[in-house]
Protein backbone atom coordinates (compact mmCIF):
# COMPACT_ATOMS: atom_id res chain seq x y z
CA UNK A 1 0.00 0.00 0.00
CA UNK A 2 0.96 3.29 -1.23
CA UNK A 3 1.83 5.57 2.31
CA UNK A 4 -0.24 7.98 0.64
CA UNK A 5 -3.31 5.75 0.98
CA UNK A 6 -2.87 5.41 4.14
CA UNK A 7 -2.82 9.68 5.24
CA UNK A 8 -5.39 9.97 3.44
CA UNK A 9 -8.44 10.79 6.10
CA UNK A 10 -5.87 13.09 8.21
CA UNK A 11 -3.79 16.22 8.24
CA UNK A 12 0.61 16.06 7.80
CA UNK A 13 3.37 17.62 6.25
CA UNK A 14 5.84 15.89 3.89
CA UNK A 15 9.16 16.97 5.27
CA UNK A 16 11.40 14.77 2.79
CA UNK A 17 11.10 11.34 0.44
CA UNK A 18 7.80 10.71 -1.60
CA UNK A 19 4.03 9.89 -0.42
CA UNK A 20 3.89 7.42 -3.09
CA UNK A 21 7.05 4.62 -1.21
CA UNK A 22 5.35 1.45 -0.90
CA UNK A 23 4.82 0.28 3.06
CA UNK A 24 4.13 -3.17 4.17
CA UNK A 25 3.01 -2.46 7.39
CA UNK A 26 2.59 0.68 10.04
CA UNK A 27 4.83 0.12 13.49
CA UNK A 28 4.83 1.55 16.32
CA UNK A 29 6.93 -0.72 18.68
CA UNK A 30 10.88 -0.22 17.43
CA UNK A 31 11.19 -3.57 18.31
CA UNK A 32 8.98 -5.20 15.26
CA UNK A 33 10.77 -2.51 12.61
CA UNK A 34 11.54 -4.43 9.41
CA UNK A 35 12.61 -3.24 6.00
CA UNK A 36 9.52 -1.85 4.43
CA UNK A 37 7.29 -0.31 7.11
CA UNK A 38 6.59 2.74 8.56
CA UNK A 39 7.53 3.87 12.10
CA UNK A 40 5.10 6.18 14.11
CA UNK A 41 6.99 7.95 16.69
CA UNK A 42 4.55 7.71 19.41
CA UNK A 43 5.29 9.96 22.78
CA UNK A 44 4.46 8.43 25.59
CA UNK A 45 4.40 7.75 29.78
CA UNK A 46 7.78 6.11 30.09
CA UNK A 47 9.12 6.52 26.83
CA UNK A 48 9.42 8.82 23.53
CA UNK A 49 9.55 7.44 20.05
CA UNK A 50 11.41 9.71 18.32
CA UNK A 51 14.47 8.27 20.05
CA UNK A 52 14.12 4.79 17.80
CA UNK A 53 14.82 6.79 14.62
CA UNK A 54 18.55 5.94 14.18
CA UNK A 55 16.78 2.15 15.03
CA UNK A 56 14.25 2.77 12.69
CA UNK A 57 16.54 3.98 9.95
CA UNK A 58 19.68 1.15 10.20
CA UNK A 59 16.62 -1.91 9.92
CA UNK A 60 15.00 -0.03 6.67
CA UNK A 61 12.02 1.82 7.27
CA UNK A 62 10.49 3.12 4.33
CA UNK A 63 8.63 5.93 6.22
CA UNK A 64 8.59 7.74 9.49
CA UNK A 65 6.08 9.98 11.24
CA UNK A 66 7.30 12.41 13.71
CA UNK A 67 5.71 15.34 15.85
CA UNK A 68 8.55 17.18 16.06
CA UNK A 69 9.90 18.84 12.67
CA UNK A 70 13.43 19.38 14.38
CA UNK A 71 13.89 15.43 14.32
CA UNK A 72 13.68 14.72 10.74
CA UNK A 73 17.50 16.39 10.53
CA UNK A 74 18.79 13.19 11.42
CA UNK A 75 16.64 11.55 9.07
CA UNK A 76 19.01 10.37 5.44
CA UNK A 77 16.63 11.92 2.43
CA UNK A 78 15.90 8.72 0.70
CA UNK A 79 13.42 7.59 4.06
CA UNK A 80 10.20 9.63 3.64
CA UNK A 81 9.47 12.08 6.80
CA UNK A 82 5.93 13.24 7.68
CA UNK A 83 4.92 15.62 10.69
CA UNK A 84 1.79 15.58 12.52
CA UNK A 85 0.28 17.18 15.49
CA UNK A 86 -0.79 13.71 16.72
CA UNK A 87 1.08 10.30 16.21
CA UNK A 88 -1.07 8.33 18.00
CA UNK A 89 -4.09 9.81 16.07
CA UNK A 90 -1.96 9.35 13.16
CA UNK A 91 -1.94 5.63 13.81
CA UNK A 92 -5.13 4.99 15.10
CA UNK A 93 -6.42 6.25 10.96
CA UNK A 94 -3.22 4.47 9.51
CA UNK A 95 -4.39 1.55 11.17
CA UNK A 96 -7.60 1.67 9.52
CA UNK A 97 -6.51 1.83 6.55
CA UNK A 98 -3.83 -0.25 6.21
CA UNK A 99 -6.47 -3.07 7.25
CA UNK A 100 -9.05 -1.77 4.98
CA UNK A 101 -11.41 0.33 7.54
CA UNK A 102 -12.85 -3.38 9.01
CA UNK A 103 -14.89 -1.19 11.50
CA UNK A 104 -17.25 0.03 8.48
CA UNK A 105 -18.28 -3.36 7.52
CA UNK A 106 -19.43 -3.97 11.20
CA UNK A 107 -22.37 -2.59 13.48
CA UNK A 108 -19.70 -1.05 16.12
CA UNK A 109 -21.42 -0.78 19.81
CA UNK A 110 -19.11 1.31 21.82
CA UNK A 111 -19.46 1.18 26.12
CA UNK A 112 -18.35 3.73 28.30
CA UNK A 113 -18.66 4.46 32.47
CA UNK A 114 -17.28 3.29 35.57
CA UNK A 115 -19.31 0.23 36.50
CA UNK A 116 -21.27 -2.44 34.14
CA UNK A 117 -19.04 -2.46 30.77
CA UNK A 118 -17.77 -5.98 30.87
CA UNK A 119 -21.22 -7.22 32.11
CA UNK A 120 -23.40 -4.98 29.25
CA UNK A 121 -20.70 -5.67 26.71
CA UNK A 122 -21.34 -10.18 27.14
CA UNK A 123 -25.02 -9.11 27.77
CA UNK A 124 -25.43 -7.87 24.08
CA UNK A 125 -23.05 -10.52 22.74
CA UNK A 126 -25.20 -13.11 24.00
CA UNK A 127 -28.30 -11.45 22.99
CA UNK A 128 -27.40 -11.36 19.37
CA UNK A 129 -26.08 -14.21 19.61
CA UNK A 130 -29.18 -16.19 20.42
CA UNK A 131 -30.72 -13.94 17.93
CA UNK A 132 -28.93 -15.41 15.45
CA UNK A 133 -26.26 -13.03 15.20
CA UNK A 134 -22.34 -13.92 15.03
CA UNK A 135 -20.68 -11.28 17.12
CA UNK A 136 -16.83 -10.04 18.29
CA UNK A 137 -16.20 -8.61 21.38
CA UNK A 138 -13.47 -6.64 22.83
CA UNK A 139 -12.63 -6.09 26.91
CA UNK A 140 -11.42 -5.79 29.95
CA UNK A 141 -11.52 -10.17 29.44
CA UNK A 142 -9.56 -9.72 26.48
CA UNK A 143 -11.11 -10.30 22.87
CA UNK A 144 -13.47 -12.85 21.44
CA UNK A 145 -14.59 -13.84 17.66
CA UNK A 146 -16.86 -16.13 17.94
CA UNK A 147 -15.96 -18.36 20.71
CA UNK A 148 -12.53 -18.07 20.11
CA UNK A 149 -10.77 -16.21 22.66
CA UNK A 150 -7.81 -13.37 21.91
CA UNK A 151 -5.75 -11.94 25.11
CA UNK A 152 -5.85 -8.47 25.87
CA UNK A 153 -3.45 -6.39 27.49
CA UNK A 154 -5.61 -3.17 27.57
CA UNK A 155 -9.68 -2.86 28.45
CA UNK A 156 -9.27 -0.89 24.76
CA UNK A 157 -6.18 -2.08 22.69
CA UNK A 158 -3.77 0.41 20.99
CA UNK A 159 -5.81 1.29 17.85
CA UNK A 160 -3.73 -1.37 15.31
CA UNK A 161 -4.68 -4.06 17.71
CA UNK A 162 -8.02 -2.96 17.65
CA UNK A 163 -8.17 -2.56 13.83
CA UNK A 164 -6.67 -5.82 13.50
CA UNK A 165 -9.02 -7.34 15.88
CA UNK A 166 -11.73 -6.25 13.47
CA UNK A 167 -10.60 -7.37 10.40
CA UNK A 168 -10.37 -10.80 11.98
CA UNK A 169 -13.85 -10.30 12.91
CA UNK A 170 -15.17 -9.53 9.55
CA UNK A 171 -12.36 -11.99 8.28
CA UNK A 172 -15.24 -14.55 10.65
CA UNK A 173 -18.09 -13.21 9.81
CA UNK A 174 -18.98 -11.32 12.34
CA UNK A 175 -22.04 -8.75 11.44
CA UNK A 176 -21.16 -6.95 15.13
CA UNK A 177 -18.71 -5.72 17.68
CA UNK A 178 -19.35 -5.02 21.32
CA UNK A 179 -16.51 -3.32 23.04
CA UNK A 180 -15.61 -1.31 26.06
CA UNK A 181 -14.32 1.79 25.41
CA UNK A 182 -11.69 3.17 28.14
CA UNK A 183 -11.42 6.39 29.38
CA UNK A 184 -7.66 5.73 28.72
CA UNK A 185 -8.29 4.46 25.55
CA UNK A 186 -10.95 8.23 24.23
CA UNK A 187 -7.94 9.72 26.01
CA UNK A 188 -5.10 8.27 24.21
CA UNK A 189 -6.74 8.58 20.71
CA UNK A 190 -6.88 4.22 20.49
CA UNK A 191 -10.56 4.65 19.27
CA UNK A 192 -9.83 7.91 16.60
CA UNK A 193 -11.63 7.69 13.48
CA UNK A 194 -13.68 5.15 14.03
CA UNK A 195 -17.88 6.57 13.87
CA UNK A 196 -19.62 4.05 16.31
CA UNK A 197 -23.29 3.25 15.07
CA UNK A 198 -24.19 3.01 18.68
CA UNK A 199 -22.15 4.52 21.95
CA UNK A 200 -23.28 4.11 25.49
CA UNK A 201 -22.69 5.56 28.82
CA UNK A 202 -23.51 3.21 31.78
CA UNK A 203 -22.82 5.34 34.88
CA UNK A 204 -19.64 7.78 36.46
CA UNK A 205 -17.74 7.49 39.81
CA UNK A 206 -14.25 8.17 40.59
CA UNK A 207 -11.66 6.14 39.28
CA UNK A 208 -8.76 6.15 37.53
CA UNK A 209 -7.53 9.35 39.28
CA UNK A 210 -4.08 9.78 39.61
CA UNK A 211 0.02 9.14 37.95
CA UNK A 212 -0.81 7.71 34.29
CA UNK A 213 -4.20 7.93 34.37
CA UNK A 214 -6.26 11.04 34.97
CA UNK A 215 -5.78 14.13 36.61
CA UNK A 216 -8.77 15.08 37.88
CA UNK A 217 -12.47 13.96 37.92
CA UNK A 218 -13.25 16.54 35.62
CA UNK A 219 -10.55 15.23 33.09
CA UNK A 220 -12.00 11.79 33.60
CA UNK A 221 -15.61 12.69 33.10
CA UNK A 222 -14.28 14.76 29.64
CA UNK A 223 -12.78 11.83 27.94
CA UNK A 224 -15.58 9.58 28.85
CA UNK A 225 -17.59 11.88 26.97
CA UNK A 226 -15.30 11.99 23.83
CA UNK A 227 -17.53 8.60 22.92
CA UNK A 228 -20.67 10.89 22.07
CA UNK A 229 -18.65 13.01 19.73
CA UNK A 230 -17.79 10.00 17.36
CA UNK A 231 -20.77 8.11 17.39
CA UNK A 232 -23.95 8.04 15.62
CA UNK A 233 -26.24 7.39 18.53
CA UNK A 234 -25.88 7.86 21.94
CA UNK A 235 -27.77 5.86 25.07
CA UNK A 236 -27.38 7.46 28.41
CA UNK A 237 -28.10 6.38 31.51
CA UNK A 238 -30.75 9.16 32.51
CA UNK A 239 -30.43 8.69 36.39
CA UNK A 240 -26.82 9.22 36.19
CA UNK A 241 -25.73 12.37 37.82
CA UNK A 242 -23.51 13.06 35.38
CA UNK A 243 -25.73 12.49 32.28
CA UNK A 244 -26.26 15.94 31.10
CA UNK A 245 -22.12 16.47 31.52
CA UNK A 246 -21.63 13.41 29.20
CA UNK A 247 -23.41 14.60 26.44
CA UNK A 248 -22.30 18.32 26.49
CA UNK A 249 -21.08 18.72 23.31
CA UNK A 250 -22.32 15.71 21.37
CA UNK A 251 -22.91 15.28 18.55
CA UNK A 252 -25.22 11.99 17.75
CA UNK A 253 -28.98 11.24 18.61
CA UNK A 254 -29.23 10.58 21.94
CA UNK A 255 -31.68 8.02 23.25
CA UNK A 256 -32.15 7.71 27.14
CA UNK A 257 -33.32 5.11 29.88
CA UNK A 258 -34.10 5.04 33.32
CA UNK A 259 -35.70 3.68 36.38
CA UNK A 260 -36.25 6.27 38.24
CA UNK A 261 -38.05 8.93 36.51
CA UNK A 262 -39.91 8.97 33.23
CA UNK A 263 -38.98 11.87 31.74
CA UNK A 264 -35.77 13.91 31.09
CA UNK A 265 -35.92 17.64 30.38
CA UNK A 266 -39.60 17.51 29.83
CA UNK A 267 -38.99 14.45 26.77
CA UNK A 268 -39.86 11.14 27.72
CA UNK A 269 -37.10 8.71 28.17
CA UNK A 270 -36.80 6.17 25.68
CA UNK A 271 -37.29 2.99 28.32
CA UNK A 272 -38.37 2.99 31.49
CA UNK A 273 -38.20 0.21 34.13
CA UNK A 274 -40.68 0.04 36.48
CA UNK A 275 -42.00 -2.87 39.35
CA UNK A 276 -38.21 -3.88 40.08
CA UNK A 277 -38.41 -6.76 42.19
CA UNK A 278 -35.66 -9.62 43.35
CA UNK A 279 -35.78 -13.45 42.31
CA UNK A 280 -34.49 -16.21 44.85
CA UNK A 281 -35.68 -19.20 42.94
CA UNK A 282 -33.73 -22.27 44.50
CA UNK A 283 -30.33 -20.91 44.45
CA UNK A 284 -30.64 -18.73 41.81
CA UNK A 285 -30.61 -15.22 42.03
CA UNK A 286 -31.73 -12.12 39.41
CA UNK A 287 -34.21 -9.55 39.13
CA UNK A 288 -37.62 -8.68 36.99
CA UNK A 289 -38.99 -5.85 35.84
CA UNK A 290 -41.59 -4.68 33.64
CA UNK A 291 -40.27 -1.73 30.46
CA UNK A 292 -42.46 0.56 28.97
CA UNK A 293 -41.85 3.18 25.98
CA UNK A 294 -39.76 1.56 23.03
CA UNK A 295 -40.37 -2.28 24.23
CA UNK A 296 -43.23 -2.61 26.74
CA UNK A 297 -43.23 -6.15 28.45
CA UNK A 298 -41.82 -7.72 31.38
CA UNK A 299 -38.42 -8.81 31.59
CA UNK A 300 -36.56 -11.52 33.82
CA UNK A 301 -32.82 -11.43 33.90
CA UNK A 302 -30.75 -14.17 35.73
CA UNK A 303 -27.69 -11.72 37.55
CA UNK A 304 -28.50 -10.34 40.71
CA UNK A 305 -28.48 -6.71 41.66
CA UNK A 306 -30.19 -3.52 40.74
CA UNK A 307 -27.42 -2.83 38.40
CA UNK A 308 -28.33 -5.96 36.02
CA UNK A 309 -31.82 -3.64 35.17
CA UNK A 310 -29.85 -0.86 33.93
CA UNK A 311 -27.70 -3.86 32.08
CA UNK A 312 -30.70 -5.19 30.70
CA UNK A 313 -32.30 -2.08 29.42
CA UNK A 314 -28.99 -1.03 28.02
CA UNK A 315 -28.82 -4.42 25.38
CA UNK A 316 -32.51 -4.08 25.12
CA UNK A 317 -32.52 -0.44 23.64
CA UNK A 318 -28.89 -1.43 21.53
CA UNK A 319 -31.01 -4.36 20.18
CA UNK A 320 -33.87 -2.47 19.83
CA UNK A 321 -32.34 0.22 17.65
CA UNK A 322 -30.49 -2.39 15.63
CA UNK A 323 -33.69 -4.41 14.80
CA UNK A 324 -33.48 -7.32 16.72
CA UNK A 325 -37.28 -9.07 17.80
CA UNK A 326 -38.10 -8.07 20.85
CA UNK A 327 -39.25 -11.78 21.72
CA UNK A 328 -35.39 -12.44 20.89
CA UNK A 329 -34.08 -10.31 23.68
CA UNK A 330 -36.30 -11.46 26.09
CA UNK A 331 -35.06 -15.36 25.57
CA UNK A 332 -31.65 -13.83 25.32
CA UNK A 333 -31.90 -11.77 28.80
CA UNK A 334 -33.74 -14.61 30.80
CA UNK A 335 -30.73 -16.94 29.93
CA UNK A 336 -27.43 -14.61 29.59
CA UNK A 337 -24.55 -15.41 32.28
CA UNK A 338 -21.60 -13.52 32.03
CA UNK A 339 -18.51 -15.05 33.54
CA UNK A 340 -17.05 -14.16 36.55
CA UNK A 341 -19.29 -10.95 36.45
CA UNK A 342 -21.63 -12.29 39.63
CA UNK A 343 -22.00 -15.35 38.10
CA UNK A 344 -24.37 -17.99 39.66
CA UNK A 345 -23.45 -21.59 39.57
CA UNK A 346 -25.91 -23.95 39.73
CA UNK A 347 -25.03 -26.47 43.11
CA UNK A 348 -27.50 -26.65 45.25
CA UNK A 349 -31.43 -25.54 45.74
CA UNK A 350 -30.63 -25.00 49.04
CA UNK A 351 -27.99 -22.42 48.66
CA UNK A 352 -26.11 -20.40 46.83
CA UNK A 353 -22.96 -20.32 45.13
CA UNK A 354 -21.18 -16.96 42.92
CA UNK A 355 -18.30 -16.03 41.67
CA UNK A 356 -17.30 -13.08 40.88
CA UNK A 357 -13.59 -10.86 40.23
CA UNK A 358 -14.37 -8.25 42.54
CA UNK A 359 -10.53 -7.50 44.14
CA UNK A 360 -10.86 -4.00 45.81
CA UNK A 361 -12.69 -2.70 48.42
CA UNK A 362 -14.95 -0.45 46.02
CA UNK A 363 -16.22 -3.87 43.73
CA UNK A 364 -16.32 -6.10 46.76
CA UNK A 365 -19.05 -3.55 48.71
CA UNK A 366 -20.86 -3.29 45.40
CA UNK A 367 -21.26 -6.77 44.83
CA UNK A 368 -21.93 -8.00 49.21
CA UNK A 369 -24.67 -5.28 49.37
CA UNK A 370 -26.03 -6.56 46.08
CA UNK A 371 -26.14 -10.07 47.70
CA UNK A 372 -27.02 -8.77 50.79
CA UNK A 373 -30.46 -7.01 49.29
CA UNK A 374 -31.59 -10.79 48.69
CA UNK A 375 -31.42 -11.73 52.89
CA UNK A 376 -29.46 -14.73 52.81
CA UNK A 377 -29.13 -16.77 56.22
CA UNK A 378 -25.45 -16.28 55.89
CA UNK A 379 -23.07 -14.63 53.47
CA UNK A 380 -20.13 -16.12 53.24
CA UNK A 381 -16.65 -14.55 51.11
CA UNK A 382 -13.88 -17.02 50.12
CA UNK A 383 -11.21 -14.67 48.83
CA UNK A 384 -7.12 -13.57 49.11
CA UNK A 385 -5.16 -10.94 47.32
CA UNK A 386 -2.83 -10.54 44.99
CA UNK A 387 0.66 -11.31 45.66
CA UNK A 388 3.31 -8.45 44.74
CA UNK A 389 0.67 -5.68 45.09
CA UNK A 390 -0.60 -2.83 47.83
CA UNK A 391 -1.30 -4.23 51.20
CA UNK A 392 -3.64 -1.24 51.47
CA UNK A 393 -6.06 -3.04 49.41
CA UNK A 394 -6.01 -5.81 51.54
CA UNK A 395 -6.55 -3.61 55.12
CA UNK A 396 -9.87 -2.90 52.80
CA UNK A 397 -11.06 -5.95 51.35
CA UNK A 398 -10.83 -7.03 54.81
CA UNK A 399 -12.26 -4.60 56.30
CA UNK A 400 -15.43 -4.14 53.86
CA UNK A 401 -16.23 -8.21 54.14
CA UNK A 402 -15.89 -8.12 57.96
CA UNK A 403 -18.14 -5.65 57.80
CA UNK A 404 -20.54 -6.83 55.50
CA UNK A 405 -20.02 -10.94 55.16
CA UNK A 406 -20.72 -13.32 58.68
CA UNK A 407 -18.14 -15.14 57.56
CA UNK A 408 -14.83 -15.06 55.90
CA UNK A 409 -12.66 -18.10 54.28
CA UNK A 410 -8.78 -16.77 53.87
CA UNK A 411 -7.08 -18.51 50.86
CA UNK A 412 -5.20 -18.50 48.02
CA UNK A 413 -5.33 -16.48 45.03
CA UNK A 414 -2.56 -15.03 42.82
CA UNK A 415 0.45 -15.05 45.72
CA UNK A 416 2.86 -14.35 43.32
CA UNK A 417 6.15 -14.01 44.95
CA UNK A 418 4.84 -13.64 48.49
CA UNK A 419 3.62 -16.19 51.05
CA UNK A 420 -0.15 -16.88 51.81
CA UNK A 421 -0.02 -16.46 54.82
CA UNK A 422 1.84 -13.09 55.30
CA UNK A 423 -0.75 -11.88 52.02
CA UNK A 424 -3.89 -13.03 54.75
CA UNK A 425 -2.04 -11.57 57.45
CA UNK A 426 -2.76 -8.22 55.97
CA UNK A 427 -6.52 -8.90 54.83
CA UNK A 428 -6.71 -9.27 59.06
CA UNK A 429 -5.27 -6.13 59.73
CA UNK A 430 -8.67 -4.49 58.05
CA UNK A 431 -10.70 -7.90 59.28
CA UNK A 432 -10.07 -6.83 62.29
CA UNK A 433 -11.04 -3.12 62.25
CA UNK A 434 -14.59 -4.28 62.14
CA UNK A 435 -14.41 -7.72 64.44
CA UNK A 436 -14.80 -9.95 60.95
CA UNK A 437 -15.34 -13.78 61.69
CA UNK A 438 -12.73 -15.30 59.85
CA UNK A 439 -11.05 -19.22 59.16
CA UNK A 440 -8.01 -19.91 56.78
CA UNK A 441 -7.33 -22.51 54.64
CA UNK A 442 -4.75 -21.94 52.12
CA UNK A 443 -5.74 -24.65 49.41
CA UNK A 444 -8.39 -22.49 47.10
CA UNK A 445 -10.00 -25.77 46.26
CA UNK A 446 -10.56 -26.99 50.01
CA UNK A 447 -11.57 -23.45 51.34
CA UNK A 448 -14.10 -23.98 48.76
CA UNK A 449 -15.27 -27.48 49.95
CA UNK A 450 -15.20 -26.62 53.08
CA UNK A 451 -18.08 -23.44 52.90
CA UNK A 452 -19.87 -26.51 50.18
CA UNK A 453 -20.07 -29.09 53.02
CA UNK A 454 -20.75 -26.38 56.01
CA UNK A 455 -23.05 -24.96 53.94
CA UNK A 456 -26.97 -23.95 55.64
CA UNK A 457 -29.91 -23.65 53.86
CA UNK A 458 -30.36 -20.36 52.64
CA UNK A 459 -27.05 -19.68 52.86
CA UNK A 460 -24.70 -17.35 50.24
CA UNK A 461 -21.63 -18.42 49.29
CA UNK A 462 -19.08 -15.84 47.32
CA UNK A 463 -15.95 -16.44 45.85
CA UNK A 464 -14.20 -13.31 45.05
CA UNK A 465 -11.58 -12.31 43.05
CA UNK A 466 -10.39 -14.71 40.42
CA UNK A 467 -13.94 -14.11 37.98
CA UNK A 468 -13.02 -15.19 34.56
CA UNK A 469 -9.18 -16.20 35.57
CA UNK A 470 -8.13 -19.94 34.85
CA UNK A 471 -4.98 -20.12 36.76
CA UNK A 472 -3.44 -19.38 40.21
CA UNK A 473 0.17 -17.38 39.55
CA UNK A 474 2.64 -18.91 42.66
CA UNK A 475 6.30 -18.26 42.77
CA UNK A 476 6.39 -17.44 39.16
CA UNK A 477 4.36 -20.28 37.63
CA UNK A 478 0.95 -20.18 36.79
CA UNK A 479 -0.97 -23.27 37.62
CA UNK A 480 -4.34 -24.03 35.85
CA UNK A 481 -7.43 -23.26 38.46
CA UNK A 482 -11.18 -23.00 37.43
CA UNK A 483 -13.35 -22.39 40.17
CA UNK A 484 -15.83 -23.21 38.00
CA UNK A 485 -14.26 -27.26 37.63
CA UNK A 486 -13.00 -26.94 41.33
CA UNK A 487 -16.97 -26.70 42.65
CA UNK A 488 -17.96 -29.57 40.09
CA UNK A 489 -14.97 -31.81 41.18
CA UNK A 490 -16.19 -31.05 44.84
CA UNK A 491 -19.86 -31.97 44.08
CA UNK A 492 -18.80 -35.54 42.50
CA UNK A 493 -16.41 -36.13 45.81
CA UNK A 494 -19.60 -35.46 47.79
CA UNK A 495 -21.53 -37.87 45.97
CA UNK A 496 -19.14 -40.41 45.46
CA UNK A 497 -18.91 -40.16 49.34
CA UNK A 498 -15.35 -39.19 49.55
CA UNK A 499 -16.57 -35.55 51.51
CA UNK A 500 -18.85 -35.64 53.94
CA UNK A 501 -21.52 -32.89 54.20
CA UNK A 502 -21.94 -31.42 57.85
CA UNK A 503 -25.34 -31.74 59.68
């Protein structure tokens, strides 16, 4: 492809060489610079770009993009030099190109806010997905096509990941993509260029405040609301706050929902949730509600909490808007599960057992006082903390479950490079700020059995922190661990009679 081909949806200057040099492919990492491409010299955190351009010259670039003017003096004339004002822009709309703008041949769903992405983002997969739809996703799990899945070292990848991504998907077939989109990611230009046919803001806390990140609220709250400015329409969570700040200077239709209030501004929303009510049917745990205004029925959803309503309404307006049945979204609501994301697994009638990846003290209050809204007999939170990390999060995760949870089962979860036991040792620093009941048992799998054959009727069970994670990370090895296939191992041992269940 002609480097000319691939400026052509953005501004530069051509400081030396010829627009018209063949490149192979568009780098950004010095590292992967082969004869042939072009290097964008991307200024970052920890590192500036421009400082690879001797690299970048001696293995053959055909083409290099700088911000700065002054560098191309050290540039030979026979390697073609554009300026621009952004390099990471510059590469989000090379990227595009070079792989044939794959985001236009797709139905791009873009989701923004603090809380809910992951969960909304599975929510519509699996919705469309039972409609008949085949569908890529991209996240804070990493990135699926089909049910293939793609790690992911960002919630949004660097935008040639992301255009690659897509072209894989259409490569697949896919007819949509659901992805999160970052406030790092609006921020640091990952998402430039691309014109989502539907953007979505879910809600707005702090978070993300501080070194390589955001530096304020207010900066936080402005890049979330970049999404509105590059998509064609918006859905807003009307009971947010924040709502009216998210959409200030938009520039899509905006379509609202909320369960709350039925009106914004004197306009109606465009779904409203009303007769919210809990559902504890033998161990498992959700929520109905009846809609009114674009869909009017009555919904069921399987994941617990007041927050799966504003979940639900979210995929039901996306699907709405994008023409899917509204008999399909109902089947697709009552059975969506999303991994790890308070996930029920189906054990007992008698009691219940989740999992979910809350590992701070901020996710682990949201999701006890969810549970807690459904009056279990007992709650009960098997959990550790990460090795090689803050012990300040552990003072607070034990703190908020001794607070909240009537019991708590210390164990293992990633240790890394420290010991269990000094890891717990901190989690009962906070444990013991609010008189917490606590037990260890370092072996993940027997704290588990343990809380399956003490279990009560009515009782809550809650294993926190690994979520969607397959693997325990000890002394620099990671070891395969489901907690999904630890629970169903336990459940055979009990009926095989090798664990005995506690009167």
């Amino acid at each position: 492809m002609k480097l000319r081909e691939l400026c052509s949806e953005f501004k530069y200057e051509c400081l030396s060489g010829s627009m018209d040099v063949d490149v192979r492919d568009v780098i950004y990492d010095s590292r992967k610079i082969t004869e042939g491409t072009v290097f964008v010299c991307m200024v970052g955190a920890v590192t500036d770009g421009h400082k690879y351009i001797p690299d970048a010259v001696k293995k053959g670039a055909s083409a290099i993009v700088v911000e700065r003017a002054d560098e191309a003096q050290q540039i030979p004339d026979q390697v073609t030099v554009i300026q621009v004002e952004s390099a990471r822009r510059a590469l989000a709309y090379m990227s595009a190109a070079l792989f044939g703008h794959p985001d236009r041949k797709l139905v791009t769903i873009g989701i923004t806010g603090t809380k809910g992405k992951t969960t909304t983002t599975y929510m519509i997969k699996s919705v469309l997905e039972m409609a008949g739809k085949k569908v890529g996703l991209i996240g804070t799990i990493g990135a699926m096509i089909g049910d293939e899945h793609i790690p992911s070292k960002n919630t949004t990848p660097e935008s040639y990941e992301l255009h690659r991504m897509f072209a894989a998907m259409v490569e697949a077939g896919c007819e949509y993509v659901v992805m999160e989109v970052s406030s790092q990611g609006l921020k640091l230009d990952r998402t430039a260029g691309i014109l989502f046919d539907y953007g979505v803001f879910t809600n707005l806390s702090p978070d993300h405040i501080g070194p390589a990140e955001h530096e304020s609220f207010e900066e936080y709250l402005y890049c979330k609301s970049l999404l509105f400015r590059q998509c064609r329409v918006g859905i807003v969570n009307a009971d947010d706050p924040h709502w009216e700040e998210i959409l200030k200077g938009h520039t899509c239709q905006v379509r609202t929902f909320s369960a709350e209030g039925n009106d914004v501004k004197d306009q109606v929303v465009d779904l409203f949730a009303s007769d919210i009510g809990y559902i504890n049917e033998g161990g498992r745990l959700g929520m109905h509600f009846t809609v009114s205004g674009c869909m009017d029925c009555k919904v069921k959803v399987h994941i617990p909490g007041r927050f799966s309503v504003y979940n639900a309404m979210v995929t039901m307006l996306v699907c709405n808007l994008a023409g899917i049945p509204d008999r399909a979204v109902l089947d697709g609501l009552e059975k969506v599960q999303v991994k790890g994301r308070v996930e029920i697994l189906p054990v007992s009638k008698d009691y219940s057992m989740i999992i979910d990846y809350a590992h701070n003290e901020v996710s682990t209050r949201s999701v006890l006082t969810t549970l807690l809204e459904y009056h279990p007999k007992r709650l009960i939170c098997v959990y550790g903390g990460g090795g090689n990390r803050s012990k300040l999060r552990r003072y607070d995760m034990g703190e908020v479950t001794g607070e909240l949870a009537d019991l708590c089962v210390l164990t293992c979860d990633n240790p890394r490079d420290e010991e269990i036991r000094d890891i717990n040792a901190d989690i009962k620093v906070g444990l013991a700020k609010s008189n917490g009941k606590y037990i260890e048992i370092d072996d993940r799998k027997e704290a588990i059995a343990y809380c399956m054959t003490h279990a009560k009727p009515g009782d809550m069970i809650v294993l926190l922190g690994k979520g969607h994670e397959d693997y325990q990370e000890i002394k620099g090895v990671k070891y395969h661990f489901d907690e999904r296939e630890a629970v169903a191992e336990i459940l055979d041992e009990i009926k095989s009679g090798e664990r005995t269940v506690e009167a």
